[in-house]
N, C-alpha and C. Protein backbone atom coordinates (compact mmCIF):
# COMPACT_ATOMS: atom_id res chain seq x y z
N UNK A 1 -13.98 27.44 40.78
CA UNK A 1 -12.85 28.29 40.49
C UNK A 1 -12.33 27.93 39.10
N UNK A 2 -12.00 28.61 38.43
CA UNK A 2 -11.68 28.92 36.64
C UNK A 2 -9.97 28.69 36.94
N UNK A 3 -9.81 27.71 35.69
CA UNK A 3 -8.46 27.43 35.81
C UNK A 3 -7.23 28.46 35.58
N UNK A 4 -8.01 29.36 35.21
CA UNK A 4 -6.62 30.69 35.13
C UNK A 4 -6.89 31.49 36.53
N UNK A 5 -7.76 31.29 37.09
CA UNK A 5 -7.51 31.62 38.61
C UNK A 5 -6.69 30.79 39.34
N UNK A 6 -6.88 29.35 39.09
CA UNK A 6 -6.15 28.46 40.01
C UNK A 6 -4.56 28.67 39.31
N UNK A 7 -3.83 29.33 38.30
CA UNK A 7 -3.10 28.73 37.64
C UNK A 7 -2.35 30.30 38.38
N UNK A 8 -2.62 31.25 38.63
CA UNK A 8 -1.77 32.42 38.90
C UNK A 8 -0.65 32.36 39.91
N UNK A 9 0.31 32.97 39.12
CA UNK A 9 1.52 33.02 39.92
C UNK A 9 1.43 34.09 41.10
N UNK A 10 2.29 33.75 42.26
CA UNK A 10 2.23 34.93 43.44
C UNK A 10 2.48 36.65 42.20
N UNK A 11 1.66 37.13 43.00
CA UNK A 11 2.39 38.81 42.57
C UNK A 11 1.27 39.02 41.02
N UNK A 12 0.83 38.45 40.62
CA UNK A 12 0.23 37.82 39.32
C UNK A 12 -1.48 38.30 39.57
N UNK A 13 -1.92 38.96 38.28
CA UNK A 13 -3.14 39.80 38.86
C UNK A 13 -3.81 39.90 37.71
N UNK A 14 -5.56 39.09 37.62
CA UNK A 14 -6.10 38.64 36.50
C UNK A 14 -6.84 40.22 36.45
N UNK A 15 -6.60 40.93 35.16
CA UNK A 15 -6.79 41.76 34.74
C UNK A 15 -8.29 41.62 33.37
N UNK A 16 -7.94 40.94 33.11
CA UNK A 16 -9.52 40.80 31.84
C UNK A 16 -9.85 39.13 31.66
N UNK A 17 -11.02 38.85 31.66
CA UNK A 17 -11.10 38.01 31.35
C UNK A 17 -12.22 37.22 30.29
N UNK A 18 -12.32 36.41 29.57
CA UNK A 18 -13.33 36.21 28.36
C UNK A 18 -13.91 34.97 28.18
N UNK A 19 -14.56 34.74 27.67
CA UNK A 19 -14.56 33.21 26.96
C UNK A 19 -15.00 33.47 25.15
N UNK A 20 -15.95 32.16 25.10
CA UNK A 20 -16.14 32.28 23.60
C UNK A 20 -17.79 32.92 23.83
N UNK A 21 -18.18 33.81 22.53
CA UNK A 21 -19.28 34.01 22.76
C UNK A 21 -20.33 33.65 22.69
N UNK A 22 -21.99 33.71 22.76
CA UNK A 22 -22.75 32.43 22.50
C UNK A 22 -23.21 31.95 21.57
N UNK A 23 -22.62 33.13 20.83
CA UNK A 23 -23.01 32.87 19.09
C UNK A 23 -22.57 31.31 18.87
N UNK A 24 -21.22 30.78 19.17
CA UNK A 24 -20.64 29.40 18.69
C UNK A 24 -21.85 28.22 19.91
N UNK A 25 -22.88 28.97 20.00
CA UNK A 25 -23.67 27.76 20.95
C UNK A 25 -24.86 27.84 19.78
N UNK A 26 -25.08 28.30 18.47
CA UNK A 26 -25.97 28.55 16.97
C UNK A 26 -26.16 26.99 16.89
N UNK A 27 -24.94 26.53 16.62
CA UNK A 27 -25.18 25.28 15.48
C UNK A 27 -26.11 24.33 16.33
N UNK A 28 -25.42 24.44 17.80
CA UNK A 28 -25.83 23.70 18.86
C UNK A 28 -27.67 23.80 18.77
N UNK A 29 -28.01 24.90 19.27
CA UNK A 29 -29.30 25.33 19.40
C UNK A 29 -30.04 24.83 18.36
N UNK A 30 -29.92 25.14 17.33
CA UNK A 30 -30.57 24.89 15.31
C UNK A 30 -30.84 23.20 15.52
N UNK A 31 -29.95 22.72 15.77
CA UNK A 31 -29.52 21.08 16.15
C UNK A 31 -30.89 21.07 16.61
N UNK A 32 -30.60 20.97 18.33
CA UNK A 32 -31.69 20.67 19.41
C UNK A 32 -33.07 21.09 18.74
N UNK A 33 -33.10 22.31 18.06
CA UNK A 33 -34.60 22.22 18.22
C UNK A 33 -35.30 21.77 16.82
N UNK A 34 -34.27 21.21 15.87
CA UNK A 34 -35.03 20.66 14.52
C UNK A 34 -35.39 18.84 15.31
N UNK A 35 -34.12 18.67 16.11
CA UNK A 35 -34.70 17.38 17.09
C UNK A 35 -35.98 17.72 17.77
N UNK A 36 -36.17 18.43 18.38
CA UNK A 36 -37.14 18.36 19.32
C UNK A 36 -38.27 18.72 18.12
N UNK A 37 -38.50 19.27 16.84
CA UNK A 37 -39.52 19.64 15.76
C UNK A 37 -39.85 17.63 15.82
N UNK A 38 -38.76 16.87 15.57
CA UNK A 38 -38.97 16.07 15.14
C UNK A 38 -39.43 15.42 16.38
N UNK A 39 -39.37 15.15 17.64
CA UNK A 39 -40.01 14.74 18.47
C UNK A 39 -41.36 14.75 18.72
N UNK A 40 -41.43 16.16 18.52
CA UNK A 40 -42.79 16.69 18.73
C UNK A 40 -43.80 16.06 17.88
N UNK A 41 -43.63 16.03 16.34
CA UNK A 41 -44.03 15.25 15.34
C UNK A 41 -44.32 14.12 15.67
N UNK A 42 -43.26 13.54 16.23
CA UNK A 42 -43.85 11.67 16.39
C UNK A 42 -44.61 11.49 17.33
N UNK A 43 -44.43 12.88 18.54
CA UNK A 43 -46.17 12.67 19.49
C UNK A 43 -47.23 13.22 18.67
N UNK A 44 -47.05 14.13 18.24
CA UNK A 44 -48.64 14.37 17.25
C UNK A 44 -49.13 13.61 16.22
N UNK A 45 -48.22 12.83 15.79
CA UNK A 45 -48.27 11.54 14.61
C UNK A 45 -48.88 9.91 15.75
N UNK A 46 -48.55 9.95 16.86
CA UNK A 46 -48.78 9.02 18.01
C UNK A 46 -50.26 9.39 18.50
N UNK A 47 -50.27 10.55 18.62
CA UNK A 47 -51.91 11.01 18.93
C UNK A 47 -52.85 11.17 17.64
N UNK A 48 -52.57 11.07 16.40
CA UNK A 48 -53.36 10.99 15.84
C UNK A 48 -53.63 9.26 15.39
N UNK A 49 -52.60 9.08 15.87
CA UNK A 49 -52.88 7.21 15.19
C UNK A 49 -53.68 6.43 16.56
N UNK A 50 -54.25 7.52 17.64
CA UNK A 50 -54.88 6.51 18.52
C UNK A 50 -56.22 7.58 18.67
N UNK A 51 -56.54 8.30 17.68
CA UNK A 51 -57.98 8.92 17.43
C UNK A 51 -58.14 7.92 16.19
N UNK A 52 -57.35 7.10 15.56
CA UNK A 52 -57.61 6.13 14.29
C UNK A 52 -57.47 7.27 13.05
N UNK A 53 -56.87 8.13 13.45
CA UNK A 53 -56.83 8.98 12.48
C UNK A 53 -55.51 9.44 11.74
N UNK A 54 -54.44 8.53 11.34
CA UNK A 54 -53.10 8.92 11.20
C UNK A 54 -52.96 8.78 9.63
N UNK A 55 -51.59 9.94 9.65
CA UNK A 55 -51.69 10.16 8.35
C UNK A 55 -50.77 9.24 7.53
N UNK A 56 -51.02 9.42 6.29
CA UNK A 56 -50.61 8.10 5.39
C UNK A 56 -49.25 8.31 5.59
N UNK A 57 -48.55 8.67 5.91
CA UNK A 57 -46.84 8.49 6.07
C UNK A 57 -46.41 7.83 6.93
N UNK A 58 -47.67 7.83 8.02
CA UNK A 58 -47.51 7.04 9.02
C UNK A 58 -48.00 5.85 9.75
N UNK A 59 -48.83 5.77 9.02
CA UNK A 59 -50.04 4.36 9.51
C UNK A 59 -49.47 3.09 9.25
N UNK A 60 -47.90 3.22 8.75
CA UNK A 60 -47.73 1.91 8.97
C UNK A 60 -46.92 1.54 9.84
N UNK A 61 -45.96 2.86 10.55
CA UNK A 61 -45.42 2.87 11.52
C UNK A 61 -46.09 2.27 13.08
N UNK A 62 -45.57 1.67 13.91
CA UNK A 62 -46.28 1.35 15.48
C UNK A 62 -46.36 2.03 15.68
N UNK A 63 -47.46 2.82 16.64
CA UNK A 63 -47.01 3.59 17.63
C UNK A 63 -46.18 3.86 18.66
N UNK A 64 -45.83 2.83 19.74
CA UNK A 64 -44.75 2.76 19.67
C UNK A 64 -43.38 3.08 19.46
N UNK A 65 -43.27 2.76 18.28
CA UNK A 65 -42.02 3.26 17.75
C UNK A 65 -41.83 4.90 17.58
N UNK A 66 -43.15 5.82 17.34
CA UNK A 66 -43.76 6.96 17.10
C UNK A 66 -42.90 7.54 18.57
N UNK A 67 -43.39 6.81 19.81
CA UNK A 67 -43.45 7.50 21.24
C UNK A 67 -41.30 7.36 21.34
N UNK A 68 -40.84 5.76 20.91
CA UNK A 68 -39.56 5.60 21.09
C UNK A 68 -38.73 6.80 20.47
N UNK A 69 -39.01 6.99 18.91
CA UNK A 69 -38.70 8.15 18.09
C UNK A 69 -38.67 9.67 19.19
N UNK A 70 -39.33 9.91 19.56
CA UNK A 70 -39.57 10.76 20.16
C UNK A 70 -38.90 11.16 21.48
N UNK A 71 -38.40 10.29 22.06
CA UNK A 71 -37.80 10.15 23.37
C UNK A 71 -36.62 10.60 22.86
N UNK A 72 -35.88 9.26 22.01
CA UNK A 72 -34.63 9.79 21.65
C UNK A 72 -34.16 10.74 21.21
N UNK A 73 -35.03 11.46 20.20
CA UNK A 73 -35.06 12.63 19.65
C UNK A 73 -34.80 14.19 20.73
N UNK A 74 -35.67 13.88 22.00
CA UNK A 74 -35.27 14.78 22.89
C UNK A 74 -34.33 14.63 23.92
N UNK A 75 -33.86 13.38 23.86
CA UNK A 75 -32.50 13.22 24.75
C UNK A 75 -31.14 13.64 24.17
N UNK A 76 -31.36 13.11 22.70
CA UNK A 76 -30.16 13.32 21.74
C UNK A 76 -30.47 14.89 21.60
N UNK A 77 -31.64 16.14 21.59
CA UNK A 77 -31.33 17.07 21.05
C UNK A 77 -30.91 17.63 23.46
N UNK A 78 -30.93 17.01 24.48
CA UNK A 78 -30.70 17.45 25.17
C UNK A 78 -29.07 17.32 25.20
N UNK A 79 -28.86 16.60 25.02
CA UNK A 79 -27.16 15.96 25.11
C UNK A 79 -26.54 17.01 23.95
N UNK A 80 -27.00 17.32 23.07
CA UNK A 80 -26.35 18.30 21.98
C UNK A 80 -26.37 19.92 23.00
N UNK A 81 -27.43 20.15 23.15
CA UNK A 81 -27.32 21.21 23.98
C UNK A 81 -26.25 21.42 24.83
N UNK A 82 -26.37 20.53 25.66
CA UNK A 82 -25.87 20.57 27.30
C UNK A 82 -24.04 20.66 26.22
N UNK A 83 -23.16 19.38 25.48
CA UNK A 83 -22.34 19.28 25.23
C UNK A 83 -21.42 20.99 24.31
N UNK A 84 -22.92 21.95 24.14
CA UNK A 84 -22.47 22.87 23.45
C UNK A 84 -22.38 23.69 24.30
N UNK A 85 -22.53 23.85 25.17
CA UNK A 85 -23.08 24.69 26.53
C UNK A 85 -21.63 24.36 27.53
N UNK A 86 -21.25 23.03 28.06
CA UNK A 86 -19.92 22.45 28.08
C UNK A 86 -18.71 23.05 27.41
N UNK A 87 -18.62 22.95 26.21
CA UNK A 87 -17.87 23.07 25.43
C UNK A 87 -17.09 24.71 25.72
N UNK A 88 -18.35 25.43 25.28
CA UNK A 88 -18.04 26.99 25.50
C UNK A 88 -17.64 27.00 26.91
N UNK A 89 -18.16 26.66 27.85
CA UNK A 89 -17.92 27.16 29.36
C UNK A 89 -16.12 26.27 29.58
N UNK A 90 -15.94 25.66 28.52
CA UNK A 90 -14.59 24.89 29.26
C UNK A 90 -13.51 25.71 28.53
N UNK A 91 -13.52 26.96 27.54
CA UNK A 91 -12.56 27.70 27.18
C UNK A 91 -12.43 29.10 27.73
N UNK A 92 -11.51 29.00 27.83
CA UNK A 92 -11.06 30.26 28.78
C UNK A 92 -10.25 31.10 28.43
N UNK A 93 -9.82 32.73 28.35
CA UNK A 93 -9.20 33.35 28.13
C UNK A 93 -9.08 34.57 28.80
N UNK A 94 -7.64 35.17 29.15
CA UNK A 94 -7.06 36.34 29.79
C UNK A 94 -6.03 36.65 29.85
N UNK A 95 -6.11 37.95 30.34
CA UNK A 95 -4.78 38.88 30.44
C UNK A 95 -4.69 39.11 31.55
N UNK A 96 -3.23 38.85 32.13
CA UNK A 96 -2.75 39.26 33.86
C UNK A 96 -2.00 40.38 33.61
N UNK A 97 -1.52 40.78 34.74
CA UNK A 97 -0.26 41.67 34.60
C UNK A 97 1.08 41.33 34.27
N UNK A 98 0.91 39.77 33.76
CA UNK A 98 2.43 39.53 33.48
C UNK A 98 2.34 38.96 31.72
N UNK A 99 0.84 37.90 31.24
CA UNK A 99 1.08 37.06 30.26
C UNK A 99 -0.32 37.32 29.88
N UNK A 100 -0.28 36.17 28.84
CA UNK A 100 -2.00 36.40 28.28
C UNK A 100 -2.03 34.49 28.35
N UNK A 101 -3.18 34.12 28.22
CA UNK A 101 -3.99 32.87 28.48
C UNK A 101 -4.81 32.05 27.62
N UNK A 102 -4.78 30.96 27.22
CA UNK A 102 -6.13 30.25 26.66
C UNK A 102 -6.14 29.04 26.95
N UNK A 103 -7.21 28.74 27.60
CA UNK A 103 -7.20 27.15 27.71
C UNK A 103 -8.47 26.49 27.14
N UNK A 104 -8.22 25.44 26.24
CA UNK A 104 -9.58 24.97 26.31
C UNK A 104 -9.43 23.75 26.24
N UNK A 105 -10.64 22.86 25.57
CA UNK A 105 -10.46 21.38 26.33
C UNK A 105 -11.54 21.12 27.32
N UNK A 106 -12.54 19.77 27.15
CA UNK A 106 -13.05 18.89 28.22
C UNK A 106 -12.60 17.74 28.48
N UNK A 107 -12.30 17.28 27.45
CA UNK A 107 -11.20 15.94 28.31
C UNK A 107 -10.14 16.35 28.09
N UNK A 108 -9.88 16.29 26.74
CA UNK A 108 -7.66 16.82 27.00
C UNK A 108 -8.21 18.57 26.96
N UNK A 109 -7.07 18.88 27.67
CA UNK A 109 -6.37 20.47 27.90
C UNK A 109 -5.78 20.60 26.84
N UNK A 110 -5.70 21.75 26.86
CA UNK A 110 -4.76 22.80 25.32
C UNK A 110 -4.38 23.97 26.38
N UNK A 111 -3.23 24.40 26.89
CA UNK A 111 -2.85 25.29 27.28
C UNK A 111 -1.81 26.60 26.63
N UNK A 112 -2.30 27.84 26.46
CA UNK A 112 -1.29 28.65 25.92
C UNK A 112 -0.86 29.70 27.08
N UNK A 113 0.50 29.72 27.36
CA UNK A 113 0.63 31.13 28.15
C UNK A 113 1.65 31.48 27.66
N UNK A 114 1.32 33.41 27.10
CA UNK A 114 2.48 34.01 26.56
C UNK A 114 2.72 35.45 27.51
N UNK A 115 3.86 35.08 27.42
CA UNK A 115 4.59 36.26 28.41
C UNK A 115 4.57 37.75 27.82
N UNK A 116 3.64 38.75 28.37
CA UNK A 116 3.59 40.09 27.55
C UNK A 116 4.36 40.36 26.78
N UNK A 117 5.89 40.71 27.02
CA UNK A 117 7.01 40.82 26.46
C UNK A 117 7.72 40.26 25.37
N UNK A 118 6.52 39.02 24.94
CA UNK A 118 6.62 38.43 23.36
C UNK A 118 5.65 38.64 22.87
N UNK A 119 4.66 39.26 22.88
CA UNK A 119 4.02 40.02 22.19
C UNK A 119 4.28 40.85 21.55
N UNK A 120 4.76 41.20 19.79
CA UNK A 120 4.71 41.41 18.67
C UNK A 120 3.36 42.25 18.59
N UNK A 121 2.36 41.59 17.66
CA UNK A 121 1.59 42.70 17.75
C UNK A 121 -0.19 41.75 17.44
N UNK A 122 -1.64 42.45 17.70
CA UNK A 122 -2.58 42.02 18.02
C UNK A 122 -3.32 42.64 16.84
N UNK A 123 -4.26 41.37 16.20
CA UNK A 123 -5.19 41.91 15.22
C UNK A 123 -6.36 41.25 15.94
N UNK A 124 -7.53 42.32 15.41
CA UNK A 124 -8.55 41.73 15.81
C UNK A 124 -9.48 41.84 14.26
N UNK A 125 -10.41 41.10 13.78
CA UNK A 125 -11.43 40.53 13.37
C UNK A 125 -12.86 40.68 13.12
N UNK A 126 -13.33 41.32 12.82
CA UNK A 126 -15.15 41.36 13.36
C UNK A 126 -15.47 41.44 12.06
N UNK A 127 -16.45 40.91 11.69
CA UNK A 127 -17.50 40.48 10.97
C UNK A 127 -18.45 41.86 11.31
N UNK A 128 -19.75 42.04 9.89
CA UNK A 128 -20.54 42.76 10.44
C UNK A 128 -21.71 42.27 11.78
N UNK A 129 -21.85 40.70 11.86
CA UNK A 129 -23.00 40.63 12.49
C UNK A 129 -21.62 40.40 13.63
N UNK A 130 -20.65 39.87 13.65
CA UNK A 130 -19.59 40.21 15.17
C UNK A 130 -19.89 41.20 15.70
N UNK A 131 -19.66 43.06 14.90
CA UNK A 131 -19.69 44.19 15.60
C UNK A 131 -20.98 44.36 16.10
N UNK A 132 -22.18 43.69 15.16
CA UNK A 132 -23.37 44.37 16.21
C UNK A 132 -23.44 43.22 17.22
N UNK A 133 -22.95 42.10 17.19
CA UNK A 133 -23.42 41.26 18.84
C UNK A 133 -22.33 41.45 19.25
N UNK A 134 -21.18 41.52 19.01
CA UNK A 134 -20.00 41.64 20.11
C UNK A 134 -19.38 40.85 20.17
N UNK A 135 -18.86 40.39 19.04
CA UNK A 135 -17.67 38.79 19.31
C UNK A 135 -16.51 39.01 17.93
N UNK A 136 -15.84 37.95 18.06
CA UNK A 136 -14.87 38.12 16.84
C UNK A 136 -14.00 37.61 16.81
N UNK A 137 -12.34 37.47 15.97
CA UNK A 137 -11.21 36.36 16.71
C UNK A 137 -10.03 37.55 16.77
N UNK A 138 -9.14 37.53 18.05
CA UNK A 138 -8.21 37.87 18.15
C UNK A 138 -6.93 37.22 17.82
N UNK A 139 -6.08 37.51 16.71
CA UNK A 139 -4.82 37.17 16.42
C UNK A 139 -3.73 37.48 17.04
N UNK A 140 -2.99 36.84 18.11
CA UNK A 140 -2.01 37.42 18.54
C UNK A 140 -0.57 36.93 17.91
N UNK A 141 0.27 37.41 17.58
CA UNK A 141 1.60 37.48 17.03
C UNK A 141 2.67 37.43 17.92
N UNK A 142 3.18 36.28 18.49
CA UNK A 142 4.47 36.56 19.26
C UNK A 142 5.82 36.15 18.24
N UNK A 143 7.18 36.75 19.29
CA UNK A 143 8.34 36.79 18.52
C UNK A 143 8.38 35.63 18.04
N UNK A 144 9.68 35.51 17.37
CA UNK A 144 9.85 33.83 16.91
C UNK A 144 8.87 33.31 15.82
N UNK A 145 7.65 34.45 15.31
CA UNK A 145 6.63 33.78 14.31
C UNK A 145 5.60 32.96 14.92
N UNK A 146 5.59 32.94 16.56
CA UNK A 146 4.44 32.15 16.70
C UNK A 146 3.07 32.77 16.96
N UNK A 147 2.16 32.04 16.16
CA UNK A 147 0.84 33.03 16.67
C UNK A 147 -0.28 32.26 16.52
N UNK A 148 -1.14 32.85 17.80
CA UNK A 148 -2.11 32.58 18.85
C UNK A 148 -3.36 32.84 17.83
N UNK A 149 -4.35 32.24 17.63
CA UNK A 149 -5.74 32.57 17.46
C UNK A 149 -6.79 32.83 19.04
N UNK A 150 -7.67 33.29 18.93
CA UNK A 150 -8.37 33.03 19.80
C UNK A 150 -9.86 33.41 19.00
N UNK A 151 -10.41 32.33 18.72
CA UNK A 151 -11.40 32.50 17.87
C UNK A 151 -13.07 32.69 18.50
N UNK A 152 -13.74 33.28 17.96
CA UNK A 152 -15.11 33.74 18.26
C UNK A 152 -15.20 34.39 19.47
N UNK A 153 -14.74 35.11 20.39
CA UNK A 153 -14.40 35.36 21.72
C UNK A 153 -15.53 36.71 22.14
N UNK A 154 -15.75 36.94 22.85
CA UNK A 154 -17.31 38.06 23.35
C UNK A 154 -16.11 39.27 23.86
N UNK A 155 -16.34 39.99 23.10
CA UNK A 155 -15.64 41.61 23.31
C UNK A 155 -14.19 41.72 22.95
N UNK A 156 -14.20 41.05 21.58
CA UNK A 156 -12.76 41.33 21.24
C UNK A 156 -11.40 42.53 21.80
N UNK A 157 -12.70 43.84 20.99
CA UNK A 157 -11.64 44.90 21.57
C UNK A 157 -11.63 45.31 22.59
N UNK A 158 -12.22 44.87 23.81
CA UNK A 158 -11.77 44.91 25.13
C UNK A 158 -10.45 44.20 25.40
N UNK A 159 -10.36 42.72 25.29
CA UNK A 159 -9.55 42.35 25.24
C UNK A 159 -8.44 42.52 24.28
N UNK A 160 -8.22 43.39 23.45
CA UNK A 160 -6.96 43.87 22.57
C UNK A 160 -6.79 45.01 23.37
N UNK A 161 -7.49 45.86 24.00
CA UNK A 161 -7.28 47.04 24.40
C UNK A 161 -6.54 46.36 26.10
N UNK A 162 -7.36 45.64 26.90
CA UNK A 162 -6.53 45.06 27.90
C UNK A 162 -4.78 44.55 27.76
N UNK A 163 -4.91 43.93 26.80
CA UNK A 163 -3.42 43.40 26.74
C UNK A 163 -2.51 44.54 26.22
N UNK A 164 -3.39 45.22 25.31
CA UNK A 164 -2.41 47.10 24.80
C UNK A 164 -1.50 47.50 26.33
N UNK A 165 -2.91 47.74 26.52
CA UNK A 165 -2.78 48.34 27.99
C UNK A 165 -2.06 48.20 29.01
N UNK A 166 -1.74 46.85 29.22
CA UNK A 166 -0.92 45.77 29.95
C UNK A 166 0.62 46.13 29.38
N UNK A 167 0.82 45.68 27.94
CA UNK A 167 2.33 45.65 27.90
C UNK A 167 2.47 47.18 27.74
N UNK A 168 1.77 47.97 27.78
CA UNK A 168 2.50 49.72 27.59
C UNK A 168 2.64 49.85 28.90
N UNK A 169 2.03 49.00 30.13
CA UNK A 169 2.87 49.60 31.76
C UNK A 169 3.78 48.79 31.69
N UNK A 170 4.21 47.19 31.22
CA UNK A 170 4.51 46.40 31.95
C UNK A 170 6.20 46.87 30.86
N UNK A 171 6.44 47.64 29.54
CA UNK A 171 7.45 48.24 29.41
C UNK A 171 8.28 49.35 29.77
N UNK A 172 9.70 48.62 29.51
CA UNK A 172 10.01 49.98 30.62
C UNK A 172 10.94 51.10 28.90
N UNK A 173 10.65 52.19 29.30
CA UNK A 173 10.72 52.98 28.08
C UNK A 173 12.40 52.83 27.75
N UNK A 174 13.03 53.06 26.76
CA UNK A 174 14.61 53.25 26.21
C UNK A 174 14.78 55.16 27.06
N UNK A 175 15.61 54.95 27.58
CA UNK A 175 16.21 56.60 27.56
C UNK A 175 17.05 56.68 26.39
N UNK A 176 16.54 57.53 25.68
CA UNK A 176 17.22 57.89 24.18
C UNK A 176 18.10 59.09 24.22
N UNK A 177 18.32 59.95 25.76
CA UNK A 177 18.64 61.22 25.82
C UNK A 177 20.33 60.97 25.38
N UNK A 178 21.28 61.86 25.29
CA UNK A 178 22.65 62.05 25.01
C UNK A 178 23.28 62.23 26.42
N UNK A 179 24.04 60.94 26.20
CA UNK A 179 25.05 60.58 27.12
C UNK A 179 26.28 61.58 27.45
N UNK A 180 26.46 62.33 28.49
CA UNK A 180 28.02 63.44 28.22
C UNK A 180 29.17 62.38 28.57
């Protein structure tokens, strides 16, 4: 269960919900697999030094050390993975029928909850390669000057259009008519 499920108030009704998109899992991925290039290397550099055939960059290296290189190389590019993979799945974002949401954090928490009704006003962001995959950062603006980022997030303008959407029911209109 997702902590903005566990976190809802009675009467309180999760209307959209997001995270970050997987684009911010790039650096992660690029990481892991120039590690694992390099893993791979020190077994093919390990198998050629026990045909007696290794190349001069490496023949003075143990083998050994070739196979150790190599291990670490794919643990450290697994632990990069998994921690980027973590990372994204531990931020969270939404709109209820009362507030909007972000939490993120694996060991410490960062919690934001803003009450529709201080909501000012919502920019959203996109990049050209954002609009063709679908991500981007939403700026939200509440009274008082405070304002919310929510950066790289998968379907921005869904979620600007959800929270639109939200505070145009959740206001109640001015009667402007003439009083007798």
């Amino acid at each position: 269960m997702s902590y903005i499920t566990r976190n809802l108030v009675p009467g309180e009704t999760l209307l959209f919900e997001t995270r970050h998109h997987w684009i911010v899992l790039l650096g992660h991925l690029i990481a892991g697999v120039l590690l694992d290039l390099l893993g791979a290397a020190c077994i093919v550099f390990f198998a050629m030094s026990k045909n007696g055939k290794p190349p001069q960059a490496v023949s003075s290296i143990p083998p050994n050390a070739l196979l150790i290189t190599a291990f670490v190389a794919f643990v450290i590019s697994a632990a990069v993975l998994a921690y980027g993979i973590v990372k994204r799945n531990a931020t969270e974002m939404a709109v209820t029928n009362r507030r909007v949401l972000i939490k993120t954090g694996i060991g410490s928490r960062r919690t934001l909850d803003m009450v529709l009704a201080k909501v000012e006003s919502i920019g959203v962001t996109e990049t050209l390669w954002g609009r063709t995959l679908g991500y981007g950062d939403v700026m939200i603006h509440g009274t008082g000057g405070a304002t919310e980022p929510f950066v790289m997030i998968a379907h921005p303008q869904e979620f600007r259009r959800a929270l639109q959407e939200q505070i145009a029911r959740s206001s109640v209109p001015f009667d402007v008519s003439p009083r007798n």
